[in-house]
C-alpha atoms as a PDB file:
ATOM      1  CA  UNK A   1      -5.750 168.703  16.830  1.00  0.00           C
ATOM      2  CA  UNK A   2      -8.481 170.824  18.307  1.00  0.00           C
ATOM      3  CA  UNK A   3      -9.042 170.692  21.673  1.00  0.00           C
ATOM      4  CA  UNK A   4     -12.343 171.041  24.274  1.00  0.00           C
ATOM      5  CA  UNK A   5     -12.300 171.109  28.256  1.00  0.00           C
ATOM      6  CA  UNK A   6     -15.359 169.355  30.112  1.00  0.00           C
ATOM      7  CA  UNK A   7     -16.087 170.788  33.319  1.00  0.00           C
ATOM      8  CA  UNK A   8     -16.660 167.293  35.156  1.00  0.00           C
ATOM      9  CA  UNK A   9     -18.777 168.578  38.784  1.00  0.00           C
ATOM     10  CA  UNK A  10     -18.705 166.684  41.584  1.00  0.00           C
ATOM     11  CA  UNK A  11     -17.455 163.312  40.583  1.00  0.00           C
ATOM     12  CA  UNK A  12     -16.691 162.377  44.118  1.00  0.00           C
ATOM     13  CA  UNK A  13     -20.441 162.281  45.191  1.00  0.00           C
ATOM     14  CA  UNK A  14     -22.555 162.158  41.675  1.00  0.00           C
ATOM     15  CA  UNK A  15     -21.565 158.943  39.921  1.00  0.00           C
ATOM     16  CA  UNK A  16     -24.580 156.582  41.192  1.00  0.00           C
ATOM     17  CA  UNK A  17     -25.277 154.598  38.201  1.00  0.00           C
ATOM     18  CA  UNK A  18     -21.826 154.685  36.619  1.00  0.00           C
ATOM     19  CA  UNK A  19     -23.032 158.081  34.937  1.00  0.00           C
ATOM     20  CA  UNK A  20     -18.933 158.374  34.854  1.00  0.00           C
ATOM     21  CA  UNK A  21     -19.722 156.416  31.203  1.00  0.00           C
ATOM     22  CA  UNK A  22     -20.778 159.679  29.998  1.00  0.00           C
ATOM     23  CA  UNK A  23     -17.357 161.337  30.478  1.00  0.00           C
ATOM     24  CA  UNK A  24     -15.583 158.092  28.513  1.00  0.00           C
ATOM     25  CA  UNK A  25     -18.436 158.301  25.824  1.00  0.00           C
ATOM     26  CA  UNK A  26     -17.426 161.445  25.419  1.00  0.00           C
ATOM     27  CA  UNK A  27     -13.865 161.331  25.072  1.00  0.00           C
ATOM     28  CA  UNK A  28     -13.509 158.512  22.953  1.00  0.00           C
ATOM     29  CA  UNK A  29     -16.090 159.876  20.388  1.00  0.00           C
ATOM     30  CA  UNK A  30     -14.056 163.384  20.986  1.00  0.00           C
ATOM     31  CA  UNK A  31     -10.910 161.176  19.755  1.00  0.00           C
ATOM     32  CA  UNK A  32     -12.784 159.975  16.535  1.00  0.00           C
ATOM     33  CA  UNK A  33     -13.383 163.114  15.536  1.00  0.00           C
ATOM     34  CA  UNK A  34     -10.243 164.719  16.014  1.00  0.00           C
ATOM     35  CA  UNK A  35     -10.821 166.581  19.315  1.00  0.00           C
ATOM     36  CA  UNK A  36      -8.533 166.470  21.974  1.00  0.00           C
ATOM     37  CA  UNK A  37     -11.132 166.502  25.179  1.00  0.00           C
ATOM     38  CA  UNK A  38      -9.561 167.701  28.379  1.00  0.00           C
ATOM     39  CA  UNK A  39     -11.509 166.853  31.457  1.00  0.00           C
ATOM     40  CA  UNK A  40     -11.214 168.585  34.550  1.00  0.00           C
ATOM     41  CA  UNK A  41     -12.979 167.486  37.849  1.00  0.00           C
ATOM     42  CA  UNK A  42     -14.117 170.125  39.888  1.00  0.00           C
ATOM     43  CA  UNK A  43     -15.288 168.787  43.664  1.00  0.00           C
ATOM     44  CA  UNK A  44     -15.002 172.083  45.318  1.00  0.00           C
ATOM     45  CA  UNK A  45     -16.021 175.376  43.898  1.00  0.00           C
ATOM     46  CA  UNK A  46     -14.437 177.905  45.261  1.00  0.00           C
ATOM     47  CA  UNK A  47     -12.769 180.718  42.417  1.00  0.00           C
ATOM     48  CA  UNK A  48     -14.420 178.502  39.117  1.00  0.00           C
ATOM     49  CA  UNK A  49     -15.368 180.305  36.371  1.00  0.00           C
ATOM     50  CA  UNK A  50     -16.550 178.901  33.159  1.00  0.00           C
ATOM     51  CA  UNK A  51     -13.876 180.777  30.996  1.00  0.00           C
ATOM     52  CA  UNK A  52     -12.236 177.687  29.695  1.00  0.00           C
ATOM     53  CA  UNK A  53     -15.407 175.446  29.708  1.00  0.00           C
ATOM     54  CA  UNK A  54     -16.370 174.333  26.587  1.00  0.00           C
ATOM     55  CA  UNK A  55     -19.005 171.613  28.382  1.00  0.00           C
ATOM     56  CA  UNK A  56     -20.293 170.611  31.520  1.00  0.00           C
ATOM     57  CA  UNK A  57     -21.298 167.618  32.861  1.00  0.00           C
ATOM     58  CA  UNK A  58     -23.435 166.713  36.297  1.00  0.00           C
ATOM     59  CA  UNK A  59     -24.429 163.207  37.113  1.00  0.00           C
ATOM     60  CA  UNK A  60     -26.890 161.581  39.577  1.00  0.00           C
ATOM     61  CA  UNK A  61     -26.600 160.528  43.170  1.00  0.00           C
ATOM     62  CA  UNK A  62     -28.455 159.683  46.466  1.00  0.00           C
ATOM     63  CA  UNK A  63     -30.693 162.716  47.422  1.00  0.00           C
ATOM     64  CA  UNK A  64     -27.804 163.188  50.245  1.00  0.00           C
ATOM     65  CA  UNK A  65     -25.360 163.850  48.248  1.00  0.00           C
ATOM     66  CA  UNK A  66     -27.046 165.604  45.766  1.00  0.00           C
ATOM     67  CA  UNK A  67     -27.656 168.318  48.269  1.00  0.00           C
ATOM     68  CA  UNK A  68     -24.117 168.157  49.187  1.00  0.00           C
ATOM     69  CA  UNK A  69     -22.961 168.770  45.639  1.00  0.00           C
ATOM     70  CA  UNK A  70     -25.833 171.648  45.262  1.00  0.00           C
ATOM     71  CA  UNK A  71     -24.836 173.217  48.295  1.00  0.00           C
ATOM     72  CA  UNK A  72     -21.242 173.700  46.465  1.00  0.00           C
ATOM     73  CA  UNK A  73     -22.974 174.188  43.129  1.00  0.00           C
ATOM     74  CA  UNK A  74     -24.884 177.506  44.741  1.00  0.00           C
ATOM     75  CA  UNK A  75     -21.045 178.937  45.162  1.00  0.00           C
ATOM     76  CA  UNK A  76     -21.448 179.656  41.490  1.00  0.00           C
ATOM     77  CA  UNK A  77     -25.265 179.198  40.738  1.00  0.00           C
ATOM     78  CA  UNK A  78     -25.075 182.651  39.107  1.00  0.00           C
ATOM     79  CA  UNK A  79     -22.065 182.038  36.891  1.00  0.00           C
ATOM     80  CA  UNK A  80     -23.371 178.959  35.748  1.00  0.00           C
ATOM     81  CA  UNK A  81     -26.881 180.335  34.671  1.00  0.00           C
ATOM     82  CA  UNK A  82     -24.633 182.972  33.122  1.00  0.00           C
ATOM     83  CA  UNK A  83     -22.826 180.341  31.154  1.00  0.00           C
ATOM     84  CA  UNK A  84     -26.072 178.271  29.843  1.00  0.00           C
ATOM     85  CA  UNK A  85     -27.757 180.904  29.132  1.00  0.00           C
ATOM     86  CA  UNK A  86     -24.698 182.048  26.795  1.00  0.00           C
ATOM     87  CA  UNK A  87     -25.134 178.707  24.952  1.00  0.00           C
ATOM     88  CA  UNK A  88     -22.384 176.646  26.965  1.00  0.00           C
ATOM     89  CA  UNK A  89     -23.178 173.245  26.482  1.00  0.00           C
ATOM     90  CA  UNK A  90     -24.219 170.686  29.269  1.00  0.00           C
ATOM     91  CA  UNK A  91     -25.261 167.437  29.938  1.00  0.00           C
ATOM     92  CA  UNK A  92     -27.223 166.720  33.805  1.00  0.00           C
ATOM     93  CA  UNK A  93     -28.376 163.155  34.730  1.00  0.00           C
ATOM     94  CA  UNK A  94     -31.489 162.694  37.343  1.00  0.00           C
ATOM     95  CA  UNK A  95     -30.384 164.484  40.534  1.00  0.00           C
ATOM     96  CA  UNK A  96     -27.872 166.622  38.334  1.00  0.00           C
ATOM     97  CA  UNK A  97     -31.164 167.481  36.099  1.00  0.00           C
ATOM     98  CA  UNK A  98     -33.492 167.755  39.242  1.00  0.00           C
ATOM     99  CA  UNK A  99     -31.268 170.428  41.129  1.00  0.00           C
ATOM    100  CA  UNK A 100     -31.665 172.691  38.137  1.00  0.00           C
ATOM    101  CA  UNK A 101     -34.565 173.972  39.405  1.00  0.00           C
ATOM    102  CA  UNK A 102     -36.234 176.007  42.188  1.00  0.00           C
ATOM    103  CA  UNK A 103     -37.023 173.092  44.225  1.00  0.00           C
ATOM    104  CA  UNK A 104     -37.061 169.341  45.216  1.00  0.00           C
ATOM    105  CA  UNK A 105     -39.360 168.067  47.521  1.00  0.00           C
ATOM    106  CA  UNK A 106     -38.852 164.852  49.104  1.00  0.00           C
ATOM    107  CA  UNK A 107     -41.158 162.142  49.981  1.00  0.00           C
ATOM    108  CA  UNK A 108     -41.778 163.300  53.324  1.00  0.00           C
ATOM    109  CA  UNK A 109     -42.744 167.006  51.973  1.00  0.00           C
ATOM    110  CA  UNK A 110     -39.123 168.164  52.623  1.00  0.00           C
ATOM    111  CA  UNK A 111     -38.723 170.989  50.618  1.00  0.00           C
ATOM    112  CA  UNK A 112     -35.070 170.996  49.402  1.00  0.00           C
ATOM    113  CA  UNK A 113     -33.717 174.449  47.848  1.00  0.00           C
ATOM    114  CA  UNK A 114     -32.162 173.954  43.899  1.00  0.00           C
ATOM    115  CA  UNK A 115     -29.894 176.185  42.382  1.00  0.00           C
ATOM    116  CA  UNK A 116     -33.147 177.974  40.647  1.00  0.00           C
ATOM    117  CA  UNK A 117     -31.194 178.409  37.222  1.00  0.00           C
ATOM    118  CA  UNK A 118     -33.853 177.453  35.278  1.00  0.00           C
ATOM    119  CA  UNK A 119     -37.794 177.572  36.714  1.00  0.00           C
ATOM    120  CA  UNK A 120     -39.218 174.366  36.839  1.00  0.00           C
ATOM    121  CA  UNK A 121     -39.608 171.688  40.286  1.00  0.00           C
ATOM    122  CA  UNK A 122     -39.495 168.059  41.495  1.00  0.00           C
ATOM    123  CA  UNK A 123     -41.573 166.350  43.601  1.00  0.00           C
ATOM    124  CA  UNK A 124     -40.289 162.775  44.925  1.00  0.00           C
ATOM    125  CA  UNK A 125     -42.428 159.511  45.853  1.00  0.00           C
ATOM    126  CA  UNK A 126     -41.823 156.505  47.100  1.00  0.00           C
ATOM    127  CA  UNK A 127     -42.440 154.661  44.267  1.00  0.00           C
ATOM    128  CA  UNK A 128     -40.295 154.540  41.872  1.00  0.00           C
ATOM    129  CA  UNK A 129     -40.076 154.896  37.951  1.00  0.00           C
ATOM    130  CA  UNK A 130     -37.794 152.320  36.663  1.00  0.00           C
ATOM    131  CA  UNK A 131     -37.011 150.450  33.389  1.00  0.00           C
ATOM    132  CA  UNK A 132     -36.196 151.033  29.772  1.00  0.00           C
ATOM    133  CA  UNK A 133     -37.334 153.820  28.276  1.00  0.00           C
ATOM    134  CA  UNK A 134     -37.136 154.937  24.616  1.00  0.00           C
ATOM    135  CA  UNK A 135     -37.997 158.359  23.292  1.00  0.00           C
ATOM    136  CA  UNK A 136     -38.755 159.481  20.132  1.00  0.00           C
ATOM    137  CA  UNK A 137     -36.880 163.349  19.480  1.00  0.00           C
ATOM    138  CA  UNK A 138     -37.077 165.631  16.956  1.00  0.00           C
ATOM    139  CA  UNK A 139     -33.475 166.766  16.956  1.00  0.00           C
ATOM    140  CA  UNK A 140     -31.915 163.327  18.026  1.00  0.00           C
ATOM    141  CA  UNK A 141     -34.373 160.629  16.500  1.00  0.00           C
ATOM    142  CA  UNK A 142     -34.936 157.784  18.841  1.00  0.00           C
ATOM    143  CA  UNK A 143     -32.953 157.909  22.100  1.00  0.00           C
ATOM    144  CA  UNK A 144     -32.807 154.610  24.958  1.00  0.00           C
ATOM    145  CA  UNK A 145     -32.037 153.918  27.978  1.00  0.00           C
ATOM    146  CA  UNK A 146     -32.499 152.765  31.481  1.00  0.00           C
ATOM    147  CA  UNK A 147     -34.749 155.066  34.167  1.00  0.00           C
ATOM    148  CA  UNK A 148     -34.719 154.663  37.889  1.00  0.00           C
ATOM    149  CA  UNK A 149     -36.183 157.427  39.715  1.00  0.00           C
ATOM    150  CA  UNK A 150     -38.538 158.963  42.486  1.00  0.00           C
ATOM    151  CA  UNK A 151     -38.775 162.676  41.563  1.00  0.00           C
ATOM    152  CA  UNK A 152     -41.423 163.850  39.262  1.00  0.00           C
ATOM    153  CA  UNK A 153     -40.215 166.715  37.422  1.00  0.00           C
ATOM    154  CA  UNK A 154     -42.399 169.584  35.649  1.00  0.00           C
ATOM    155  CA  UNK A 155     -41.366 172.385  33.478  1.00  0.00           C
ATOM    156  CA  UNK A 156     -42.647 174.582  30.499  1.00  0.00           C
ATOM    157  CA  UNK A 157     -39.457 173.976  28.576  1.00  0.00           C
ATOM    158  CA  UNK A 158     -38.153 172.036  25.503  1.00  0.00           C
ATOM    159  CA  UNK A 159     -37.694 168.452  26.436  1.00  0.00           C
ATOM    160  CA  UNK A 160     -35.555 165.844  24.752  1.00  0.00           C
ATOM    161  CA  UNK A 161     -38.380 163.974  22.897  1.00  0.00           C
ATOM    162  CA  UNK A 162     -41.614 161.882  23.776  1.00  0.00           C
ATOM    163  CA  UNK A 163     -41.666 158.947  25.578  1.00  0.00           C
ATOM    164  CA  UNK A 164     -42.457 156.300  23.740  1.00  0.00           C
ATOM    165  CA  UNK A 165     -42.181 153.304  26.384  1.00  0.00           C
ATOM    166  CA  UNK A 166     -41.443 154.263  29.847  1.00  0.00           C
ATOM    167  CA  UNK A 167     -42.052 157.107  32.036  1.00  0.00           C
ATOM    168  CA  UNK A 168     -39.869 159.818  31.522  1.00  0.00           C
ATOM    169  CA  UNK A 169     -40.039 163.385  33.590  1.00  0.00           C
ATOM    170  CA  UNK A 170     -43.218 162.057  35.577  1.00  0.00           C
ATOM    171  CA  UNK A 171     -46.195 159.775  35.251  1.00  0.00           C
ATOM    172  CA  UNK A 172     -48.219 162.248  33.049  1.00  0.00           C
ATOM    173  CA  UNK A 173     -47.087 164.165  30.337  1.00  0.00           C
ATOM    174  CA  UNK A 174     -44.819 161.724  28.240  1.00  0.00           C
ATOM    175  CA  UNK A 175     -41.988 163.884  27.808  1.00  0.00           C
ATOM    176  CA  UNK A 176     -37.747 163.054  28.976  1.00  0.00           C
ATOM    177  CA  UNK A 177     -35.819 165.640  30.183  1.00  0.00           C
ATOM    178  CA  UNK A 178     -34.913 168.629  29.061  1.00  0.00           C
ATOM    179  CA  UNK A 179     -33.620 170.677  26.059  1.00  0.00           C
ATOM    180  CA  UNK A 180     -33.150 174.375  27.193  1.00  0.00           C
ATOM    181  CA  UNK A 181     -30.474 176.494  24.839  1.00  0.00           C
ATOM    182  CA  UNK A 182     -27.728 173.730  24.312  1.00  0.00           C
ATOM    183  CA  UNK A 183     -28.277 172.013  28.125  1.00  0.00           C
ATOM    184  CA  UNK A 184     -29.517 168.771  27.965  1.00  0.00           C
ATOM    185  CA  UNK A 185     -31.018 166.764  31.414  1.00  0.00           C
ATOM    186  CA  UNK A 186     -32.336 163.809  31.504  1.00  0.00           C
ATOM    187  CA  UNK A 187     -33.107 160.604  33.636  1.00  0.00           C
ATOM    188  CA  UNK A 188     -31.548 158.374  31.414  1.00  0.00           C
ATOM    189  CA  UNK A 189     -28.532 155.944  33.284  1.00  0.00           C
ATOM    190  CA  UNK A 190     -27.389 153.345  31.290  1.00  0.00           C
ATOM    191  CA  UNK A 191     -25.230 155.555  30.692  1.00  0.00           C
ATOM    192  CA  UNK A 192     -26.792 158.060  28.161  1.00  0.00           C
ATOM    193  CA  UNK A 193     -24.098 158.656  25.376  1.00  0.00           C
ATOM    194  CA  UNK A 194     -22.497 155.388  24.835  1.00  0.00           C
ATOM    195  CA  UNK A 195     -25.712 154.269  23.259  1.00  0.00           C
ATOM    196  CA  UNK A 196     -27.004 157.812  21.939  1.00  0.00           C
ATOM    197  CA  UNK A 197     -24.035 159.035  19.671  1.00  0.00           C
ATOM    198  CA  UNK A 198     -26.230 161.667  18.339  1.00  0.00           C
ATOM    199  CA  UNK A 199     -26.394 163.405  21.244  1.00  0.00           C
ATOM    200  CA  UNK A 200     -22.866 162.973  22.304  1.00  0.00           C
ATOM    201  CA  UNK A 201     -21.903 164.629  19.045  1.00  0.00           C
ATOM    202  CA  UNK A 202     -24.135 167.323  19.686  1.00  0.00           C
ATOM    203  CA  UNK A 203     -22.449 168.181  22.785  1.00  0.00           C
ATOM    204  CA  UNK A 204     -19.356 168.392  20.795  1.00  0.00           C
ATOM    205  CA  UNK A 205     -20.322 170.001  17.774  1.00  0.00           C
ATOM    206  CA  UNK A 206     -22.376 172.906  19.634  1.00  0.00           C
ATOM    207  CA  UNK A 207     -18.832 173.835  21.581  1.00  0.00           C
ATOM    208  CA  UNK A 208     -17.041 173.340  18.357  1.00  0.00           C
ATOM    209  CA  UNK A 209     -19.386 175.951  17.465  1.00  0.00           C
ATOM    210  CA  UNK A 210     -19.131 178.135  20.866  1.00  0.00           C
ATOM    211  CA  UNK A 211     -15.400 177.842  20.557  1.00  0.00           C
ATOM    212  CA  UNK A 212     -15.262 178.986  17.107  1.00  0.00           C
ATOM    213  CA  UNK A 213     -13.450 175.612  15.596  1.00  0.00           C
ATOM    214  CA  UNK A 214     -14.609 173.084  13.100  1.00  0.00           C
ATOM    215  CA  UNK A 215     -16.501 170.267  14.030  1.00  0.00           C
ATOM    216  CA  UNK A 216     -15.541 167.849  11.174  1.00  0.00           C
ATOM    217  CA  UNK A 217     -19.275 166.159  10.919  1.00  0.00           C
ATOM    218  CA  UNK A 218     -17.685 162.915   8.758  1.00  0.00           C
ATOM    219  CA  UNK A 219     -19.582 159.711   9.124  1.00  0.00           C
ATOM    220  CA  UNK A 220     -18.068 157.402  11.671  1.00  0.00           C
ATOM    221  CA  UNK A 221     -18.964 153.709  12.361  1.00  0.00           C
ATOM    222  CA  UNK A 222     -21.690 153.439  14.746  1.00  0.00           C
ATOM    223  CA  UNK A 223     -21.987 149.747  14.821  1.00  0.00           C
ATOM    224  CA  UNK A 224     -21.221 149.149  18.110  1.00  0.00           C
ATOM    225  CA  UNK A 225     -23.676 152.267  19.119  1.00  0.00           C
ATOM    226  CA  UNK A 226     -26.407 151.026  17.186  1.00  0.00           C
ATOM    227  CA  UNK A 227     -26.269 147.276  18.265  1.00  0.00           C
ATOM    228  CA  UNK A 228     -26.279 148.629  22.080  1.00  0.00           C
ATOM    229  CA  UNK A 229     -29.622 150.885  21.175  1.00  0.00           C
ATOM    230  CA  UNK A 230     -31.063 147.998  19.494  1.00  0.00           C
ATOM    231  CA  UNK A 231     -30.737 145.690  22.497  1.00  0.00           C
ATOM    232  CA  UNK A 232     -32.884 147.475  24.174  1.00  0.00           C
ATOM    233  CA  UNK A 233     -35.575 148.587  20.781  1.00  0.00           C
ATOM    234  CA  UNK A 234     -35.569 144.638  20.735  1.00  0.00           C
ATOM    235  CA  UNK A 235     -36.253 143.966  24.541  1.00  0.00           C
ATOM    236  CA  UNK A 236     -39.028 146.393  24.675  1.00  0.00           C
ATOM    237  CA  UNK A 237     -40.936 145.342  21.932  1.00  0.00           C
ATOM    238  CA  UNK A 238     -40.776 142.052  23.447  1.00  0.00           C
ATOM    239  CA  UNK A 239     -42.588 143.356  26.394  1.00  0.00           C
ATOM    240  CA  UNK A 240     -45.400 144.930  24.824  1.00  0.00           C
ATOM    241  CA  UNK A 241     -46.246 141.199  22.917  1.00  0.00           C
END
């Protein structure tokens, strides 16, 4: 059996909307397709390197601890943009996603320092962007989920799709996330993956691919996947009646 090793950051502080789904998601679709996923969480940086990381996953939290966890992160800011930008795949959730960039800036005009791996900003409100949102993507067809953030983020990059009902990066543009090399943030909770199995299997072929194993890409049984996506397909169109 093949086997992968997720690189599970900051689990201690960054699991505010039970983004921990993400990491079961991941392992039980893993199992179905023969992978053996090894997670390791990693709440203090000190001597981490990325040589065994075959994916990476950040989740959300209070803006607190978010700056606690990016304050560790910038131990190995530079290894990490090393790693992405040699194609190692990565999956960021709201604050996770937000600290990404140069900066976040809080309500009160706070200007918070990101890890500045990729060039792109936040800016927080008060009010808050919340619901379901469903996106429409190119490279993942239609993606749902559940949104519940301050920050307004802008960037020139790829993004996961357009937003189709809901609010997405900000209250402008109509785009979710972001889809830079093969790292993926978003501001989807719900969790993401248990009811987008295309993108969990991306994650999984891409360092299949990166590893230099095979990704057996054999149809599985999505049923359960499916029903949870159409839940909410079904509850939105009810709102726009």
């Amino acid at each position: 059996m093949n086997e992968l090793t997720v690189y599970h950051f900051m689990p201690d502080k960054l699991n505010l909307y039970s983004d921990i789904g993400n990491i079961i998601a991941l392992k039980q679709r893993a199992k179905r397709r023969n992978i053996k996923l090894k997670v390791v969480d990693i709440n203090q940086t000190e001597n981490v390197t990325f040589d065994e990381c075959d994916i990476f996953f950040i989740g959300g939290g209070s803006d607190r601890e978010q700056a606690l966890a990016t304050q560790e992160l910038t131990k190995i800011k530079s290894k990490l943009k090393d790693a992405i930008e040699d194609g190692l795949p990565g999956l960021t959730v709201c604050g996770g996603y937000q600290f990404l960039g140069s900066k976040y800036v809080t309500p009160d005009g706070t200007e918070l320092d990101g890890l500045n791996i990729l060039d792109f900003y936040t800016e927080s409100k008060k009010d808050r962007l919340t619901g379901d949102i469903v996106i429409e993507s190119d490279t993942f067809g239609t993606i749902v989920g559940f949104e519940n953030h301050g920050g307004r983020t802008y960037h020139n990059f790829g993004t996961l799709g357009e937003v189709t009902h809901g609010f997405g990066n900000n209250d402008d543009d109509a785009k979710e996330g972001i889809h830079y090399k093969n790292l993926l943030g978003t501001y989807l909770h719900g969790p993401i993956l248990p009811k987008n199995h295309e993108i969990t299997d991306y994650l999984l072929e891409k360092a299949c691919e990166r590893k230099g194993i095979v990704f057996e890409p054999k149809e599985l049984d999505n049923t359960e996947e499916e029903a949870a996506k159409k839940v909410i397909i079904e509850r939105v169109s009810q709102q726009k009646k």
